[in-house]
Protein backbone atom coordinates (compact mmCIF):
# COMPACT_ATOMS: atom_id res chain seq x y z
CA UNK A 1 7.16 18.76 -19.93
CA UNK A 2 3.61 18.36 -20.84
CA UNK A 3 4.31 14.70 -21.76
CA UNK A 4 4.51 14.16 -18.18
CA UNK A 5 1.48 14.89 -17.12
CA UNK A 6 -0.85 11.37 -17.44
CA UNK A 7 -4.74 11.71 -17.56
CA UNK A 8 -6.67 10.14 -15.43
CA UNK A 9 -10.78 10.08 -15.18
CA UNK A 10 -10.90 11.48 -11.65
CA UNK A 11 -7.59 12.06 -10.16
CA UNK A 12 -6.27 15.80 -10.82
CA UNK A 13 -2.29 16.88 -11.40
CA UNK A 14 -1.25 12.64 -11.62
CA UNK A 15 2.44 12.88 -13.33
CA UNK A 16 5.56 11.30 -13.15
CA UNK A 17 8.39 13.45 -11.79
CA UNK A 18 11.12 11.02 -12.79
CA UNK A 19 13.37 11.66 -16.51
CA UNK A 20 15.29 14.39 -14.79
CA UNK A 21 18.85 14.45 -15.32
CA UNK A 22 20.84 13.68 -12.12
CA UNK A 23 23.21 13.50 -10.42
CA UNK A 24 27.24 12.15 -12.10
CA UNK A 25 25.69 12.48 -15.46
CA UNK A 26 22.84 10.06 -14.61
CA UNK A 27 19.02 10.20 -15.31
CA UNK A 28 16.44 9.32 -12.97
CA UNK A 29 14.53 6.36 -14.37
CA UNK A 30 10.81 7.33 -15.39
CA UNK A 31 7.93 5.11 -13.84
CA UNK A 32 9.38 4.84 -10.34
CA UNK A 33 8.13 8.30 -8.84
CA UNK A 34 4.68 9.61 -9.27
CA UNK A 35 3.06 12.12 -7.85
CA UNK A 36 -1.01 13.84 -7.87
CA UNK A 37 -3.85 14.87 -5.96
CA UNK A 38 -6.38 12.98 -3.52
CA UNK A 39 -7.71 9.66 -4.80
CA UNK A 40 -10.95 10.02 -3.71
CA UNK A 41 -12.72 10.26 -7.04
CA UNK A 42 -10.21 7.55 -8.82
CA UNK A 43 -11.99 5.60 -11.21
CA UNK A 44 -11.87 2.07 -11.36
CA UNK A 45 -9.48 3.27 -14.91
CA UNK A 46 -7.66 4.36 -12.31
CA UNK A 47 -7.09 2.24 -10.06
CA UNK A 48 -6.29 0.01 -12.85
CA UNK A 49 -4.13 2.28 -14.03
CA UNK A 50 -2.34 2.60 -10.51
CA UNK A 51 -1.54 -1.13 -10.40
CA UNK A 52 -0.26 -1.29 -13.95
CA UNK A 53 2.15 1.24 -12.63
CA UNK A 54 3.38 -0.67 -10.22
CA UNK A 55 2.61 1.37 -7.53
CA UNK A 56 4.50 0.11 -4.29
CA UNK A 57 3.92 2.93 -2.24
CA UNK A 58 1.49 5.65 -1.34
CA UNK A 59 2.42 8.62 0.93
CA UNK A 60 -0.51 10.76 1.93
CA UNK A 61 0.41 13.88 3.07
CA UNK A 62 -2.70 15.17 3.98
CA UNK A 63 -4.31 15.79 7.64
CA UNK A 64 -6.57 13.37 9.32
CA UNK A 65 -9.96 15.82 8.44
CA UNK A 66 -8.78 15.45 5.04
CA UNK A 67 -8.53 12.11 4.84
CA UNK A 68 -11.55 11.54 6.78
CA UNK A 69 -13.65 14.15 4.15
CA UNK A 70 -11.57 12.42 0.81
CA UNK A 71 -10.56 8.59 1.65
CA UNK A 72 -8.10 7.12 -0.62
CA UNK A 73 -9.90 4.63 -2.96
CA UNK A 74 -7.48 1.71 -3.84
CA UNK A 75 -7.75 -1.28 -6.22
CA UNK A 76 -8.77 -4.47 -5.12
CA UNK A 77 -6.25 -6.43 -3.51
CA UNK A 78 -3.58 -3.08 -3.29
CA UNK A 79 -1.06 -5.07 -0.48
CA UNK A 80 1.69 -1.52 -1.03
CA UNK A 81 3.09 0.25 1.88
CA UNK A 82 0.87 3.18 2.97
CA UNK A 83 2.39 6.17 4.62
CA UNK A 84 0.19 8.49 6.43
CA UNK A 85 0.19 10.41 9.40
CA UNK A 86 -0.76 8.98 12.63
CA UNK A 87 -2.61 12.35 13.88
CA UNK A 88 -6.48 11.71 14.33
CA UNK A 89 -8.21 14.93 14.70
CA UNK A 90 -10.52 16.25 12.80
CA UNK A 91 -9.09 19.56 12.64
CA UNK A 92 -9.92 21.90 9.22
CA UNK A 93 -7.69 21.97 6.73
CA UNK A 94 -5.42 25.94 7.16
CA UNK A 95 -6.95 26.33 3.50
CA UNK A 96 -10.40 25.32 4.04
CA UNK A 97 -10.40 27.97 7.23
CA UNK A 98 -9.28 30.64 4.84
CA UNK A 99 -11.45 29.89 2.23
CA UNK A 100 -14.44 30.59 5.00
CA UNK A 101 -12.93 33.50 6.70
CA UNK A 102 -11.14 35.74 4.35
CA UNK A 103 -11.96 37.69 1.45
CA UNK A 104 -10.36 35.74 -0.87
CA UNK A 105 -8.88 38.94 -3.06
CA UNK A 106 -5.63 37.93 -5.10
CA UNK A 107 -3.74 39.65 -2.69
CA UNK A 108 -4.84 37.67 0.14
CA UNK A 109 -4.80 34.35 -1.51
CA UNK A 110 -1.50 35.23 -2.11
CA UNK A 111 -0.24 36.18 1.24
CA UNK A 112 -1.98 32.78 2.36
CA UNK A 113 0.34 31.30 0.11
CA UNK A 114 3.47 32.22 0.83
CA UNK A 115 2.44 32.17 5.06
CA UNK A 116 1.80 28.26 3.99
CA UNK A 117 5.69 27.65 2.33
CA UNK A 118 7.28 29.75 4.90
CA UNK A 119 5.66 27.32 7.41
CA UNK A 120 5.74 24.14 5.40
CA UNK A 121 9.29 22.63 5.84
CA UNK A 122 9.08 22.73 9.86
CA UNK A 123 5.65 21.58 10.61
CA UNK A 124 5.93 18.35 12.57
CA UNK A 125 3.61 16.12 10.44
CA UNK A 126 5.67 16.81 7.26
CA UNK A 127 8.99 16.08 9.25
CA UNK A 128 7.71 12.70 10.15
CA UNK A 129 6.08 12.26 6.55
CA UNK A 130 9.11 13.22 4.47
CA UNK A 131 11.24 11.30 6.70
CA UNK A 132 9.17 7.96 5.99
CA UNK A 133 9.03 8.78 2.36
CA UNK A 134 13.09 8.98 2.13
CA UNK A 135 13.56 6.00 3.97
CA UNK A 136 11.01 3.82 1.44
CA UNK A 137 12.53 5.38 -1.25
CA UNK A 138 16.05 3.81 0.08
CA UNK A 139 15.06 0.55 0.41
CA UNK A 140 11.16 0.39 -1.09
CA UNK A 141 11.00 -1.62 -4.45
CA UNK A 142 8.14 -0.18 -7.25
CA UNK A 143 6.91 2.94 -7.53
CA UNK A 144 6.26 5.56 -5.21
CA UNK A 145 3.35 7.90 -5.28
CA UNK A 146 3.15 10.63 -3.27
CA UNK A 147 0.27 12.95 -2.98
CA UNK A 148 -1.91 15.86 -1.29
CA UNK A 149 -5.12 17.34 -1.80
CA UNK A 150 -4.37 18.94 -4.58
CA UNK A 151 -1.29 17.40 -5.24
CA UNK A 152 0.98 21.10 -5.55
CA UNK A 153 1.87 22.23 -2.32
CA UNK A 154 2.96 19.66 0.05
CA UNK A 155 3.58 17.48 -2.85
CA UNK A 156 5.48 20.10 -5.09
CA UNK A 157 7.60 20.71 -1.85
CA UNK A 158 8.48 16.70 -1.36
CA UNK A 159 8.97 16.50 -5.33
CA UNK A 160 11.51 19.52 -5.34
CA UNK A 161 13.63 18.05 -2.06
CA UNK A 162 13.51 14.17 -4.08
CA UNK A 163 15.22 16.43 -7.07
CA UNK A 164 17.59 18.22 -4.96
CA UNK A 165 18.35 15.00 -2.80
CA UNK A 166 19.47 13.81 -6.44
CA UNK A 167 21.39 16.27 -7.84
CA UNK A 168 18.00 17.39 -10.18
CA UNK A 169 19.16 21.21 -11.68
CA UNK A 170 17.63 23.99 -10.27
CA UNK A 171 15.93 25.14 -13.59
CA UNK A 172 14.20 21.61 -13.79
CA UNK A 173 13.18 20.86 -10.12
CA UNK A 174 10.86 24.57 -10.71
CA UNK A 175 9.95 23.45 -13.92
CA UNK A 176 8.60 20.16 -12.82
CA UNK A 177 7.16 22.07 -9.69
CA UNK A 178 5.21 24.77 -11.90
CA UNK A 179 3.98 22.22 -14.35
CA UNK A 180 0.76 22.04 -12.00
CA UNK A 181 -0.25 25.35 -13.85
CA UNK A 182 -0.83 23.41 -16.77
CA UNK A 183 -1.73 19.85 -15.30
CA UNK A 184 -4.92 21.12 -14.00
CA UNK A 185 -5.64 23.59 -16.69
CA UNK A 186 -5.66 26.28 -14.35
CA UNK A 187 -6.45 29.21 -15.99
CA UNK A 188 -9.32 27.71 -17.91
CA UNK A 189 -10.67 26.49 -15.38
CA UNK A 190 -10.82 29.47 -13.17
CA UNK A 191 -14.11 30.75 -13.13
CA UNK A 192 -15.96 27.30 -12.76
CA UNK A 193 -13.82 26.91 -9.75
CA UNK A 194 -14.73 30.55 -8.68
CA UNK A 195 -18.51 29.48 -8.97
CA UNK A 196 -17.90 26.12 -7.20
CA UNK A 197 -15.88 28.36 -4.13
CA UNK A 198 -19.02 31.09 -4.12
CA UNK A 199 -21.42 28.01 -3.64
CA UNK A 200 -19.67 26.53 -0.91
CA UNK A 201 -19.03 29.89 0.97
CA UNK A 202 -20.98 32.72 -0.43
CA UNK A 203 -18.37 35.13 -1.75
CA UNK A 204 -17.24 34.48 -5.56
CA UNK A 205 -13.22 35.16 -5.73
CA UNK A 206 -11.98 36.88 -8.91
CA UNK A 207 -10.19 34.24 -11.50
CA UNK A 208 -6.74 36.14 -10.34
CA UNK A 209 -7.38 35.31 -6.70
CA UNK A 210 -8.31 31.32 -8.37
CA UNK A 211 -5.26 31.40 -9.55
CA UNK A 212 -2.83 32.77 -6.76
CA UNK A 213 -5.26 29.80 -4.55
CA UNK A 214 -5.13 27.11 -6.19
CA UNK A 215 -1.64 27.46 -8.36
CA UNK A 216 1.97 27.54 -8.00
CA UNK A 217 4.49 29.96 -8.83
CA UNK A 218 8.47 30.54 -8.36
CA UNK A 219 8.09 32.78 -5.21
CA UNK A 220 6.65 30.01 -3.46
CA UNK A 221 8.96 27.41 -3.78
CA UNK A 222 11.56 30.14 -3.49
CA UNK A 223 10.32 31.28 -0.06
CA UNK A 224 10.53 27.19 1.49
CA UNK A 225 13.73 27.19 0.02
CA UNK A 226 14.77 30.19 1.64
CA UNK A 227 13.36 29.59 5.11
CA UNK A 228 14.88 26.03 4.84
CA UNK A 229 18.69 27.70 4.76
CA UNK A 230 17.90 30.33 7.24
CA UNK A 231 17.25 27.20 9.73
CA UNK A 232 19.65 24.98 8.63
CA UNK A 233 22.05 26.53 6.68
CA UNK A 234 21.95 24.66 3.50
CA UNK A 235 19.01 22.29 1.97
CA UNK A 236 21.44 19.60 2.28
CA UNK A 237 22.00 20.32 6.16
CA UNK A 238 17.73 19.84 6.26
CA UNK A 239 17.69 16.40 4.36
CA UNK A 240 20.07 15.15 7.03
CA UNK A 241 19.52 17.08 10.26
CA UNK A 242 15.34 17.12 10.27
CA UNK A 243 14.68 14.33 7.80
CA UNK A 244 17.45 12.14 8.47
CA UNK A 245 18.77 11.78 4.67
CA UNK A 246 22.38 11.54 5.36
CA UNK A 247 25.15 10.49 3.06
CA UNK A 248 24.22 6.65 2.69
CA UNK A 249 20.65 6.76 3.03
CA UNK A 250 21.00 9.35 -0.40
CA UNK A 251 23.39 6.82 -1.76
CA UNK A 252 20.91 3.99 -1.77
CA UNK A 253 18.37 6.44 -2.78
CA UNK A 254 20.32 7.36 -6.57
CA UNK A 255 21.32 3.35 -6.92
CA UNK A 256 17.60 2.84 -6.84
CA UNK A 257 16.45 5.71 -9.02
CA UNK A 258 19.62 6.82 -11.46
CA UNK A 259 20.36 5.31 -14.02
């Protein structure tokens, strides 16, 4: 799993969540879907290393105050399709709101958490987002890299629907989804984000309450999952009824990416 995970100088959680066996006995080919955090801080290694890659497509899946805080860098001469949304306001980030107003115990951090996935799947920018992403990956040629802020939550939701949509196990798609944990060194790296955090707002978080923030675990992939099926029925019924991923459009999809 950890061979997955591709350092970069100044782009956080960048891995490739293709290799996955598939659907039919089929793998999905490796180097055609990426995934990571902003690209504000990429390096021109980076950028370099983005074009290498073949990178067709970037969807951004964060809000307009985020991208207006954290703009996308992009190599010189990057002519790839760029899927954002088209909302303009400058609205805080949920997370950023709760960072200033909360008390930022485990517990809370936590409970902000799971509020988030229950939430997630039904919020009207990631409806239109997801649905653009599907419909490049049908017919988009090159890679497609799809990222957040941190590139966990919206991303880690997008990544696990992509494995489902492909007939990805249920044991991998969390694997692949929890490998954030390690990609940003999490747990190491908890107190220096704890002292960053008590800088920006005056209260310092415990490393526990770090870690239920900023990471990932089962329950909250479980709960999207769950809410998705109370809606709709089945995660299948979702790709097709709110995303518009029918029976073709995921036909095209594994002729592109099995193999």
């Amino acid at each position: 799993m950890q061979d997955r995970v591709i350092a970069l100088e100044g782009v956080e959680n960048f891995r490739d969540y293709g290799g996955y066996a598939g659907a039919g006995g089929l793998k999905i080919q490796t180097g055609r879907l990426l995934r990571s955090g902003h690209h504000a801080r990429a390096s021109e290694a980076d950028l370099g290393r983005f074009q290498a890659l073949g990178v067709g497509a970037i969807v951004d899946l964060r809000r307009a105050a985020e991208r207006h805080e954290q703009p996308s860098r992009r190599y010189p001469g990057f002519s790839g399709l760029v899927i954002e949304s088209a909302d303009t306001e400058l609205v805080e980030a949920p997370h950023v709101t709760f960072l200033k107003t909360t008390d930022l115990t485990e517990a809370s951090a936590r409970g902000f958490m799971l509020d988030t996935y229950r939430a997630m799947p039904f919020d009207a920018r990631h409806l239109d987002l997801f649905s653009r992403y599907f419909r490049t990956l049908a017919k988009g040629d090159g890679a497609v890299l799809i990222h957040c802020a941190a590139g966990k939550d919206r991303t880690g939701l997008l990544a696990a629907l992509t494995h489902h949509a492909l007939g990805v196990g249920e044991d991998d798609r969390m694997a692949d989804y929890l490998l954030t944990n390690q990609a940003v060194r999490l747990a190491e790296r908890a107190p220096e984000v704890g002292r960053r955090i008590a800088e920006l707002y005056g209260r310092t978080p415990s490393d526990a309450a770090v870690i239920a923030f900023l990471g990932v675990e089962p329950a909250f992939l479980h709960t999207a999952w769950s809410e998705i099926i109370d809606h709709y029925g089945s995660v299948d019924a979702y790709l097709e009824q709110a995303l518009g991923v029918d029976a073709a459009t995921r036909e095209k999809i594994a002729v592109r990416l099995l193999a």
